[in-house]
C-alpha atoms as a PDB file:
ATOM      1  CA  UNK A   1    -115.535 -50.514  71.943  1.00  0.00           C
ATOM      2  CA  UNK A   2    -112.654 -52.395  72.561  1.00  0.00           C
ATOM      3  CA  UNK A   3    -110.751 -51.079  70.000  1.00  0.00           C
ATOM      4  CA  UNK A   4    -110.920 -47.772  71.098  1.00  0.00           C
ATOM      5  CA  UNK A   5    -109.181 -49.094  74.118  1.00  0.00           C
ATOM      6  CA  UNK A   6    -106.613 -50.452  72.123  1.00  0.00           C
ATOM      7  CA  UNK A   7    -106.056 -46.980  70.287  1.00  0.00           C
ATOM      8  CA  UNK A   8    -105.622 -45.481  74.321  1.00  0.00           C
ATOM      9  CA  UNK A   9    -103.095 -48.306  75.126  1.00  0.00           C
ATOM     10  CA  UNK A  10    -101.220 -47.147  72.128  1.00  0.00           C
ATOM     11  CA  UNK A  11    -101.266 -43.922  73.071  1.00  0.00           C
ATOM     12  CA  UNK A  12    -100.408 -44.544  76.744  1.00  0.00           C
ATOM     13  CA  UNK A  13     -97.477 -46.696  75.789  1.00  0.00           C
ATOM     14  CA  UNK A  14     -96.079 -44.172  73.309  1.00  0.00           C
ATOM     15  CA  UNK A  15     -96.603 -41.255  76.006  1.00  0.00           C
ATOM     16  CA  UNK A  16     -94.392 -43.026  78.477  1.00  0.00           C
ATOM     17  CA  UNK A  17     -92.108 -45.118  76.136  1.00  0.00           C
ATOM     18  CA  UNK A  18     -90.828 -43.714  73.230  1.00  0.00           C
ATOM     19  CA  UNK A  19     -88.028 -45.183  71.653  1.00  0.00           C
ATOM     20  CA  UNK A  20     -85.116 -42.641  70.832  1.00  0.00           C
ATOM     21  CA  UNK A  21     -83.341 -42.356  67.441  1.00  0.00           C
ATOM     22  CA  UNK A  22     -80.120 -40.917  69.225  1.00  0.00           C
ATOM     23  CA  UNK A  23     -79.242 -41.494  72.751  1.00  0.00           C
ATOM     24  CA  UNK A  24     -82.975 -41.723  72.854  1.00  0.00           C
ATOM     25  CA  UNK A  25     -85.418 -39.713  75.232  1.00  0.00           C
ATOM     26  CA  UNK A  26     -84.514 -39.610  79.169  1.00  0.00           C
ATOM     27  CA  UNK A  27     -88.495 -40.744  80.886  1.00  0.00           C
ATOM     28  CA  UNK A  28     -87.540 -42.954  83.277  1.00  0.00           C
ATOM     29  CA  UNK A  29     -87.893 -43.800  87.586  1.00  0.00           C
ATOM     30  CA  UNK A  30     -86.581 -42.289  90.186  1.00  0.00           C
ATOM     31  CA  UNK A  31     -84.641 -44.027  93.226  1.00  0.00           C
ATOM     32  CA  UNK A  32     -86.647 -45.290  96.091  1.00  0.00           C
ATOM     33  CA  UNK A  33     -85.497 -45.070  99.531  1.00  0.00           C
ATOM     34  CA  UNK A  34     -84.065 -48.507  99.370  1.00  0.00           C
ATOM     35  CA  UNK A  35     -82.534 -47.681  95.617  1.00  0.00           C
ATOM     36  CA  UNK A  36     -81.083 -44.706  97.004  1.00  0.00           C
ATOM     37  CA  UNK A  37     -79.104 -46.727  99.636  1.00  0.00           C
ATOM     38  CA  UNK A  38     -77.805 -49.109  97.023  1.00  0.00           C
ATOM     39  CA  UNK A  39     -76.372 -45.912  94.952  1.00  0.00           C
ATOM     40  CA  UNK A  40     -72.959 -45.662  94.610  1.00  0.00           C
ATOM     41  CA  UNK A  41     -71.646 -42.436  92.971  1.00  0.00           C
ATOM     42  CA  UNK A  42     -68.227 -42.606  91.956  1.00  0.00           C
ATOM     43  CA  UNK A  43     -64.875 -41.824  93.931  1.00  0.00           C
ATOM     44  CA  UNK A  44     -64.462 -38.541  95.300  1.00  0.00           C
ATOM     45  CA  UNK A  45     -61.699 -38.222  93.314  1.00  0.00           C
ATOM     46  CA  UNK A  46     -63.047 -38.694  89.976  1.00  0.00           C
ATOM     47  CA  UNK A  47     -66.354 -37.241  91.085  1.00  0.00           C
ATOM     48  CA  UNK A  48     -66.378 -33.876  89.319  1.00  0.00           C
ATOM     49  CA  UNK A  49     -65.035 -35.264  85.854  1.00  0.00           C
ATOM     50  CA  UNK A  50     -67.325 -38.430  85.711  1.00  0.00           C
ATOM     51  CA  UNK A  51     -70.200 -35.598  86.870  1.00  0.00           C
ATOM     52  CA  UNK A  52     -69.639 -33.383  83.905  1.00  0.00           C
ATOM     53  CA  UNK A  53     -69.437 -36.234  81.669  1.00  0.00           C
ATOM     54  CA  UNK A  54     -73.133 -37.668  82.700  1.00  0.00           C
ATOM     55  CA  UNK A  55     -73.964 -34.477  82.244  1.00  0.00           C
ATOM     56  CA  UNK A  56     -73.158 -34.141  79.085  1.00  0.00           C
ATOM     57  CA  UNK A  57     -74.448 -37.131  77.940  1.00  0.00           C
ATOM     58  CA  UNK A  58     -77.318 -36.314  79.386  1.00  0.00           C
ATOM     59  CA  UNK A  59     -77.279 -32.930  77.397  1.00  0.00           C
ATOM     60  CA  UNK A  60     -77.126 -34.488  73.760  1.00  0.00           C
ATOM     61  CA  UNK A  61     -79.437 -36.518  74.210  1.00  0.00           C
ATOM     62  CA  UNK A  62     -81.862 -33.585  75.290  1.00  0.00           C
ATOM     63  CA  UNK A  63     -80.230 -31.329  72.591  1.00  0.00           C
ATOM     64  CA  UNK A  64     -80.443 -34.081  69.749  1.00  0.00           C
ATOM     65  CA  UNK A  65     -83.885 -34.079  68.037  1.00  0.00           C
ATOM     66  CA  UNK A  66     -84.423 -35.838  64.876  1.00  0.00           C
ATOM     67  CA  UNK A  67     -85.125 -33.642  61.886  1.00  0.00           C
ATOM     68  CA  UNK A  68     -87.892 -35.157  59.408  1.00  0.00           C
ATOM     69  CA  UNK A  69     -90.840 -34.277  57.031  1.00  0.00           C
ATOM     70  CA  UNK A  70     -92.863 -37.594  57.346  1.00  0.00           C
ATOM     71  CA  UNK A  71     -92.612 -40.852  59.094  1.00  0.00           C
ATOM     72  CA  UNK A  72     -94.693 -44.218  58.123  1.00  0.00           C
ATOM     73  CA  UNK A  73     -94.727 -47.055  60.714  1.00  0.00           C
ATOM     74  CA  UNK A  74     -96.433 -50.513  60.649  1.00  0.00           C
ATOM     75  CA  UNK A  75     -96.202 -52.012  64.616  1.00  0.00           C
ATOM     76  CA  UNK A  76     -97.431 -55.152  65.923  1.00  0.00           C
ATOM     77  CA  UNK A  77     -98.700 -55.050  69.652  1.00  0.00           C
ATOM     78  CA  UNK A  78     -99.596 -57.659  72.036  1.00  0.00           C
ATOM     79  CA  UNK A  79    -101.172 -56.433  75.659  1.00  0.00           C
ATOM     80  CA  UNK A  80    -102.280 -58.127  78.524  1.00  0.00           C
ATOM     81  CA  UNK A  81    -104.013 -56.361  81.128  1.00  0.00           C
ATOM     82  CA  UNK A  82    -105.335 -58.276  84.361  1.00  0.00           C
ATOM     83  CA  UNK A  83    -108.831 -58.917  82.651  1.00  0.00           C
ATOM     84  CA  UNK A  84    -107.835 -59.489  78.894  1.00  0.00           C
ATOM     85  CA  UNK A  85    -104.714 -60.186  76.345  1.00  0.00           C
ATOM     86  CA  UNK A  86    -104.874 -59.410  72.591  1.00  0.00           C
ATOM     87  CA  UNK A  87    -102.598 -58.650  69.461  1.00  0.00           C
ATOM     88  CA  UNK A  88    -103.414 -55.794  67.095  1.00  0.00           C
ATOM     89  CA  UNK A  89    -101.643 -54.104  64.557  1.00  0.00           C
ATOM     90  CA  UNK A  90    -101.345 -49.996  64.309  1.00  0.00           C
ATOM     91  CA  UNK A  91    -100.869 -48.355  60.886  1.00  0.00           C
ATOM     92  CA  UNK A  92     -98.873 -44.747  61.747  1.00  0.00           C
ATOM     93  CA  UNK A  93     -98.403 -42.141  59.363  1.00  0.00           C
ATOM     94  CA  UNK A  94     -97.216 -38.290  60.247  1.00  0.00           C
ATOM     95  CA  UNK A  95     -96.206 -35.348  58.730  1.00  0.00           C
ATOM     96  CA  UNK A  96     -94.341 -32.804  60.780  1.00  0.00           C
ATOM     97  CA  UNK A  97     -96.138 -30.580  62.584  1.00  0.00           C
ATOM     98  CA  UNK A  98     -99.110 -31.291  60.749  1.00  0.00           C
ATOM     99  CA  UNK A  99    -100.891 -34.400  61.177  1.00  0.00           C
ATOM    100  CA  UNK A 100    -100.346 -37.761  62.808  1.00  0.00           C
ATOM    101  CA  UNK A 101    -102.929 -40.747  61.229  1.00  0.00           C
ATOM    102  CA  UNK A 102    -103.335 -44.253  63.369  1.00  0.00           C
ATOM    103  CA  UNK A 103    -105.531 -47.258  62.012  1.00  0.00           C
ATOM    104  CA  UNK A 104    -105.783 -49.393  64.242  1.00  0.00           C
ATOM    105  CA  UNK A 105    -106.728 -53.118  63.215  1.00  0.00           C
ATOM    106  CA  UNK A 106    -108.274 -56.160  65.241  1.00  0.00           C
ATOM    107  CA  UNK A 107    -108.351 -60.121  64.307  1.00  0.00           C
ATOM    108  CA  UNK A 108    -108.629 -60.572  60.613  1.00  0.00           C
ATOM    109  CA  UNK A 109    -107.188 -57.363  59.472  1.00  0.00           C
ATOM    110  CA  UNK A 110    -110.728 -55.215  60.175  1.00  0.00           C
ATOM    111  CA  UNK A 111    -110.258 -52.093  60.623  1.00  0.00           C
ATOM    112  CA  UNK A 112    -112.065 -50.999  63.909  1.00  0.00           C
ATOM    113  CA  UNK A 113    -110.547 -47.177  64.377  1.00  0.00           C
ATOM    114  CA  UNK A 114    -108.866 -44.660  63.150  1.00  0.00           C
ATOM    115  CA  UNK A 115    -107.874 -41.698  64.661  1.00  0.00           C
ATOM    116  CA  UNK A 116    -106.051 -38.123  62.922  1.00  0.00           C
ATOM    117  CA  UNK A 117    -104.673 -35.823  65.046  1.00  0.00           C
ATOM    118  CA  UNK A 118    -103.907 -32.333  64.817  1.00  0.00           C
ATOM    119  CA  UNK A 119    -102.247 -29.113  66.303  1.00  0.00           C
ATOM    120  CA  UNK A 120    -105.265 -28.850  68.523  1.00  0.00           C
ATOM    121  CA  UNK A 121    -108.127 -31.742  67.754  1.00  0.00           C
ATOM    122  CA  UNK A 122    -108.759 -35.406  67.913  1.00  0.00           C
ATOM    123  CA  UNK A 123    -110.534 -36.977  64.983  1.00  0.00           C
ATOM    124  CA  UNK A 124    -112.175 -40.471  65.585  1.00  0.00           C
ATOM    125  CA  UNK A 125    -113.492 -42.550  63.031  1.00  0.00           C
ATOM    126  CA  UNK A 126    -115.279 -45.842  63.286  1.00  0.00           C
ATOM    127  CA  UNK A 127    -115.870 -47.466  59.770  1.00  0.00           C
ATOM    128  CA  UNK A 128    -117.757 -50.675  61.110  1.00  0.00           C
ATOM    129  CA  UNK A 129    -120.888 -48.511  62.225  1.00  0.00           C
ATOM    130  CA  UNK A 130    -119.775 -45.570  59.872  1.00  0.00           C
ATOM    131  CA  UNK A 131    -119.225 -42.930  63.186  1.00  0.00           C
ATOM    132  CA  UNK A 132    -117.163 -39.687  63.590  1.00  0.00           C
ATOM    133  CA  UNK A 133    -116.243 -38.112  66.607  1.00  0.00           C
ATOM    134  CA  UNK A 134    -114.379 -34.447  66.516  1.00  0.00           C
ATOM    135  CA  UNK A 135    -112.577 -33.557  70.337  1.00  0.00           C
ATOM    136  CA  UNK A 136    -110.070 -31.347  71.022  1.00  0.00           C
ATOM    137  CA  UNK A 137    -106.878 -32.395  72.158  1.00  0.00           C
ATOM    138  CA  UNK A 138    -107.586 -32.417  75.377  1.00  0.00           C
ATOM    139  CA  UNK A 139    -109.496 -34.791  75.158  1.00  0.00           C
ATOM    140  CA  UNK A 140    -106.215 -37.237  74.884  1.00  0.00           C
ATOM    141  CA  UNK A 141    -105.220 -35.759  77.494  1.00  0.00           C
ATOM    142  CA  UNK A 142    -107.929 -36.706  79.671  1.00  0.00           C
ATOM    143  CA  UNK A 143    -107.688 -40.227  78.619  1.00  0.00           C
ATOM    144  CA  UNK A 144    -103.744 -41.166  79.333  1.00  0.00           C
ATOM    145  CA  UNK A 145    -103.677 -38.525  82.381  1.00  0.00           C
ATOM    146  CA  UNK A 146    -100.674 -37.143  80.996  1.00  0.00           C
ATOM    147  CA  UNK A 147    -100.619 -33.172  80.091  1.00  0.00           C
ATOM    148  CA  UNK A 148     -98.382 -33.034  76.522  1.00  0.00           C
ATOM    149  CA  UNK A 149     -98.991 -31.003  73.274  1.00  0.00           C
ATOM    150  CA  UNK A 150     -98.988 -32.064  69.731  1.00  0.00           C
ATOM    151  CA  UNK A 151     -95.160 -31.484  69.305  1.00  0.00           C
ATOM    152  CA  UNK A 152     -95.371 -33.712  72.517  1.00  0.00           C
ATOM    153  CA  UNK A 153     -96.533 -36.387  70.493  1.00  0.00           C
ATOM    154  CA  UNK A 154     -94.741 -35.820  67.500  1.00  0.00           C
ATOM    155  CA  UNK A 155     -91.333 -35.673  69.366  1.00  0.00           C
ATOM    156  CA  UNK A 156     -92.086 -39.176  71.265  1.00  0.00           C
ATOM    157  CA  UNK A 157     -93.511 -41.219  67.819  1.00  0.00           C
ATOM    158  CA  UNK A 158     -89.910 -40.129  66.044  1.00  0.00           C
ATOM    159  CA  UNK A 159     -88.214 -40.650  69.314  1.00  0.00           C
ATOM    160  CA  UNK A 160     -86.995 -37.406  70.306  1.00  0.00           C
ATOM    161  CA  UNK A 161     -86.801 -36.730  74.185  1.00  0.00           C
ATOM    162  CA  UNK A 162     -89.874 -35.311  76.074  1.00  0.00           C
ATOM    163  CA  UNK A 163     -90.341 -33.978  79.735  1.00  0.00           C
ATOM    164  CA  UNK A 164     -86.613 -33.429  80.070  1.00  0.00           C
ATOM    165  CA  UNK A 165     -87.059 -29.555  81.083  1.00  0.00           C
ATOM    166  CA  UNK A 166     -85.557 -28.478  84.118  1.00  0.00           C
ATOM    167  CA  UNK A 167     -84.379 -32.132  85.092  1.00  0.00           C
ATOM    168  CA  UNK A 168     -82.324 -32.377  88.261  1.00  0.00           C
ATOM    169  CA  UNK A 169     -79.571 -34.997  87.855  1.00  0.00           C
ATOM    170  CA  UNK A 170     -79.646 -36.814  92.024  1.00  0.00           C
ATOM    171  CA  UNK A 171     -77.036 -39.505  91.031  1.00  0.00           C
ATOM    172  CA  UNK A 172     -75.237 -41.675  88.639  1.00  0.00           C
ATOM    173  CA  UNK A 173     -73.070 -45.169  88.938  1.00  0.00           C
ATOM    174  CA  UNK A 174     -71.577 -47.808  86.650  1.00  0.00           C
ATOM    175  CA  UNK A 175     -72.840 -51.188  86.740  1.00  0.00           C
ATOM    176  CA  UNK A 176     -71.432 -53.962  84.480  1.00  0.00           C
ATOM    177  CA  UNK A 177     -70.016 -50.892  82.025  1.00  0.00           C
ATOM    178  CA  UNK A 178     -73.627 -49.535  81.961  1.00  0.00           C
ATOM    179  CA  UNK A 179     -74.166 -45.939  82.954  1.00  0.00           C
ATOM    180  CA  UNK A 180     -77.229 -45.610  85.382  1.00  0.00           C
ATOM    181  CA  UNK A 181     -78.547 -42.114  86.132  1.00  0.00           C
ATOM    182  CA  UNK A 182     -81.135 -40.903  88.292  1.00  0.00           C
ATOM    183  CA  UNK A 183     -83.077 -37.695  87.790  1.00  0.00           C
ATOM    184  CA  UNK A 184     -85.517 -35.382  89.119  1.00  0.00           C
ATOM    185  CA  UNK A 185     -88.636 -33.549  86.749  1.00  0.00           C
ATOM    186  CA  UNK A 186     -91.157 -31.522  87.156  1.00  0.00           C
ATOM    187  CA  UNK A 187     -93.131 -34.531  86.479  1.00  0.00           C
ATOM    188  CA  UNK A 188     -91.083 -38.200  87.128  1.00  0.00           C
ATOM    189  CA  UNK A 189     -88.911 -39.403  89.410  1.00  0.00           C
ATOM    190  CA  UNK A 190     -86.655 -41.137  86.168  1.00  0.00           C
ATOM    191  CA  UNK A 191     -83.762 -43.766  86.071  1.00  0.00           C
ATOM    192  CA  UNK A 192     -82.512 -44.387  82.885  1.00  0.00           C
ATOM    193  CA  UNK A 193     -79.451 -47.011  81.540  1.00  0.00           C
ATOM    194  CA  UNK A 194     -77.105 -47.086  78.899  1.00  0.00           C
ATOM    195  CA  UNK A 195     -75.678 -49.039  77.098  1.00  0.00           C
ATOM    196  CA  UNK A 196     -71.717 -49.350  77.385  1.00  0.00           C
ATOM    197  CA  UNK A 197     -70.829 -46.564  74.846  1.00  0.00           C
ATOM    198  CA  UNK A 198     -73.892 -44.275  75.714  1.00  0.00           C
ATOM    199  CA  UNK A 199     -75.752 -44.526  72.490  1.00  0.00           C
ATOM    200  CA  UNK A 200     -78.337 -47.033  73.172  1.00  0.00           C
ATOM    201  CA  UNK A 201     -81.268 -46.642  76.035  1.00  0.00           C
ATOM    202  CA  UNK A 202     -81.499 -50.381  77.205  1.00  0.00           C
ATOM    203  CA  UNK A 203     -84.199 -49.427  80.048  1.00  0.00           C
ATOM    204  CA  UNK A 204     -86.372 -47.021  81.477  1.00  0.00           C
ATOM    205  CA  UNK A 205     -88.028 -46.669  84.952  1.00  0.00           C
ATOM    206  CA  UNK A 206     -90.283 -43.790  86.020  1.00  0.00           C
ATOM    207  CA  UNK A 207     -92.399 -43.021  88.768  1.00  0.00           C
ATOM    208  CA  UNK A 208     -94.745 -40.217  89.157  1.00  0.00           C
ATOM    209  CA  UNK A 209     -93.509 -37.794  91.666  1.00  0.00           C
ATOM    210  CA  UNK A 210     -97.658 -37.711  92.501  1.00  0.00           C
ATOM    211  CA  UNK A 211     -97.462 -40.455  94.880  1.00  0.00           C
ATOM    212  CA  UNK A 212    -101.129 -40.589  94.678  1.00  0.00           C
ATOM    213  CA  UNK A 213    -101.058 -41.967  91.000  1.00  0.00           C
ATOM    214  CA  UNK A 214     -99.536 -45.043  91.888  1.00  0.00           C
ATOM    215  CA  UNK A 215     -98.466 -45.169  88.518  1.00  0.00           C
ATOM    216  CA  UNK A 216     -94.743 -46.552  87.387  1.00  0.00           C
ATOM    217  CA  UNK A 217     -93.528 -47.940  84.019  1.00  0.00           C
ATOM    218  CA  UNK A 218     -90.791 -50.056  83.099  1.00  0.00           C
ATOM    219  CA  UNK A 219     -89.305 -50.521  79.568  1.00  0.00           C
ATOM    220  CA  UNK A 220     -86.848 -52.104  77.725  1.00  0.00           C
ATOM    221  CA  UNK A 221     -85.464 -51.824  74.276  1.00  0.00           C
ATOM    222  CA  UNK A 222     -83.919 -53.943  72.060  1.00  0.00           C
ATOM    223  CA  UNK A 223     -83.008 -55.099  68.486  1.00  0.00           C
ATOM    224  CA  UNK A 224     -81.757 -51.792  67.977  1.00  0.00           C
ATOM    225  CA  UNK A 225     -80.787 -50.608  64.281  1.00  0.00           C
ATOM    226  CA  UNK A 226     -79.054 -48.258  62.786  1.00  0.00           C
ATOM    227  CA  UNK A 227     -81.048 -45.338  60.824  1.00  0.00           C
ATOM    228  CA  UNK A 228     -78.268 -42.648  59.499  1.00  0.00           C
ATOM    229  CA  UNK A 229     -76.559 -41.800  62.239  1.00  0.00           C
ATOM    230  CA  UNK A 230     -79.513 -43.213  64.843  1.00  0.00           C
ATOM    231  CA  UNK A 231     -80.470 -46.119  66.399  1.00  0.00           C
ATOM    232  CA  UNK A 232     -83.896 -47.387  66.408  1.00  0.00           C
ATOM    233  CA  UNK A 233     -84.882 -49.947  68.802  1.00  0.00           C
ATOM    234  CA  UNK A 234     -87.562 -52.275  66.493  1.00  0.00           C
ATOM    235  CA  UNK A 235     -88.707 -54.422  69.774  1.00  0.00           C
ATOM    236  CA  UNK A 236     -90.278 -52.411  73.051  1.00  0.00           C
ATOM    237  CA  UNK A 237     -92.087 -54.243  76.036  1.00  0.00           C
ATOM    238  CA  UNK A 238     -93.213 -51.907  78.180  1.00  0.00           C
ATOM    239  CA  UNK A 239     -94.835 -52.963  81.845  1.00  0.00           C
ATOM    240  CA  UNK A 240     -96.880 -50.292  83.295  1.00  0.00           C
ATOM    241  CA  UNK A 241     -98.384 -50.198  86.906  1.00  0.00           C
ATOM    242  CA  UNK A 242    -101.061 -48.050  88.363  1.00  0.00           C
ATOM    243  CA  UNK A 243    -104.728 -49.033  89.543  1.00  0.00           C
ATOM    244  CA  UNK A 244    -104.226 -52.350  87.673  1.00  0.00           C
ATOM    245  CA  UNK A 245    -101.068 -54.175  86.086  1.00  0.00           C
ATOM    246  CA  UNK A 246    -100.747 -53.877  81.767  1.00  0.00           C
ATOM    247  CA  UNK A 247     -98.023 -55.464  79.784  1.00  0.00           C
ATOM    248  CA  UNK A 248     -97.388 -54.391  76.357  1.00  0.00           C
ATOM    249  CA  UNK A 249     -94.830 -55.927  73.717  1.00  0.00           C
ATOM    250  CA  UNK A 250     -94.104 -53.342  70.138  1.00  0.00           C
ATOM    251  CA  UNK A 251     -92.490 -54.821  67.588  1.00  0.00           C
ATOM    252  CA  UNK A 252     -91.736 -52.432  64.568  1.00  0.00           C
ATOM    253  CA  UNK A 253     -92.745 -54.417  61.063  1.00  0.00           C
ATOM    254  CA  UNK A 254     -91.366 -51.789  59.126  1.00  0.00           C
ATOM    255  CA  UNK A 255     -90.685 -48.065  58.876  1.00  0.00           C
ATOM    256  CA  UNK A 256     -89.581 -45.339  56.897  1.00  0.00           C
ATOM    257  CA  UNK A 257     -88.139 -41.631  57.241  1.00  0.00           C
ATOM    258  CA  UNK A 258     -89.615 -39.188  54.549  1.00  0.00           C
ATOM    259  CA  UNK A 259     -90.929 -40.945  52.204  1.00  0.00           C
ATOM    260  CA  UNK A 260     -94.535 -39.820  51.319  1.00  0.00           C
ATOM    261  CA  UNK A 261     -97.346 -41.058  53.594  1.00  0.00           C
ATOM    262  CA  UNK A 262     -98.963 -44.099  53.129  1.00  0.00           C
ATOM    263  CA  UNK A 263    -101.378 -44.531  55.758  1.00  0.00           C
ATOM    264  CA  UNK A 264    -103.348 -41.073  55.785  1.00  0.00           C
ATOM    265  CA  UNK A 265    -107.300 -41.777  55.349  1.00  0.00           C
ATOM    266  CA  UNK A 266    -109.624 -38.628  54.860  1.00  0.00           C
ATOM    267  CA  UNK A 267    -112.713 -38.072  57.341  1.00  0.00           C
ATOM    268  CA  UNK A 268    -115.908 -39.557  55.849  1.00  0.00           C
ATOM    269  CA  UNK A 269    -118.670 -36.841  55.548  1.00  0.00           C
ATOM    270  CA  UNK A 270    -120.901 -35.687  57.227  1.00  0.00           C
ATOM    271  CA  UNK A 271    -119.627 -37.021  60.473  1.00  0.00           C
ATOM    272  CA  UNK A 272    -121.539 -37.657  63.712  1.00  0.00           C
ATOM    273  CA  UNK A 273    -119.809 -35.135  66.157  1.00  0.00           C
ATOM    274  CA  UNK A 274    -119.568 -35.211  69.491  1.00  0.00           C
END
């Protein structure tokens, strides 16, 4: 079904683009050999300082996760892959460590899936021919080729930073008042830039360090606002290359911060499982 599809794409995009609500997650692309050459680190002089100080940027914005009890989200996306292009809109609701609901609807509002997933299972439910599927989680897993958890999930739909374990920082440079650093993972080869007083993520890069994937991402943020003491980015357009080329565009219609739920469904019974 090709809303199904849809439901991966969204959970592709969010597994290698989430937005960050402080300095906002670190997944981005290494340097290849021709960006290495262009790298400029700083004067030898300064060097040490201006290292600590990526360094610790680098370390709030691992350190700083965003508390919360439940999040509601209403987001408009537009793909385009090499074969197709369509718009869809994606009803998100979550409650900490809990539960995460998506609806995902096609042209004329119909609702053509809806997934709810847990700690360790993948519900799917389609209401046009009245199906259920029950998976485990793996089962995501298997889809967007990416190994992450529920709290995986959790942390990149609120925006807190994912894969940033054991990161190796290779190098760093200002350009136009923007701070550009390059890091290793276990994972990505990542590049990531800032805006000019570090609190913004303008754009990420990432490679996989599996050259064999021949998988990279690009994103970029914008309209950014301000949620407490966070900022938000409301647009994302996120261009991801592997076997084939997909472009994605987010736009946040609204969203709240622990207020109760409004998008939770319960599973229709009995259910066809799989």
């Amino acid at each position: 079904m090709k809303l199904q599809r849809y439901l991966f794409f969204f959970l592709m995009l969010l597994l290698v683009s989430c937005t960050t609500m402080k300095k906002v997650q670190v997944i981005q692309e290494a340097l290849t050999k021709s960006d290495t050459a262009k790298v400029q680190l700083v004067t030898e002089i300064k060097k040490v300082d201006s290292g600590a100080i990526v360094k610790d940027i680098l370390q709030k914005i691992t350190a700083t996760k965003l508390d919360f009890k439940t999040m509601n989200a209403r987001i408009k996306v537009d793909y385009e892959s090499a074969k197709n292009a369509d718009s869809y809109i994606a009803n998100l609701s979550m409650v900490k460590d809990s539960a995460i609901f998506i609806t995902i609807r096609g042209a004329m509002g119909v609702i053509g899936i809806k997934a709810l997933i847990k700690k360790d299972s993948v519900v799917l439910i389609y209401p046009l021919n009245k199906k259920v599927e029950r998976k485990p989680l793996i089962y995501l897993q298997e889809v967007v080729k990416i190994p992450f958890t529920f709290t995986t999930i959790q942390d990149l739909l609120i925006g807190n930073p994912i894969f940033m374990d054991n990161n190796k920082m290779v190098s760093y440079k200002l350009n136009n008042n923007k701070l550009q650093v390059s890091m290793l993972g276990n994972l990505f080869k990542n590049l990531i830039i800032l805006n000019e007083d570090n609190s913004k993520v303008l754009n990420l890069k990432l490679d996989d360090i599996d050259v064999s994937q021949h998988r990279t991402c690009n994103i970029t943020y914008s309209s950014h606002v301000a949620v407490n003491q966070y900022q938000f980015p409301l647009i994302r357009d996120i261009a991801i290359s592997a076997n084939t080329k997909l472009d994605i565009h987010m736009e946040f219609k609204e969203y709240s911060f622990n207020d109760p739920i409004k998008y939770a469904f319960t599973i229709p019974k009995p259910g066809k499982r799989k």
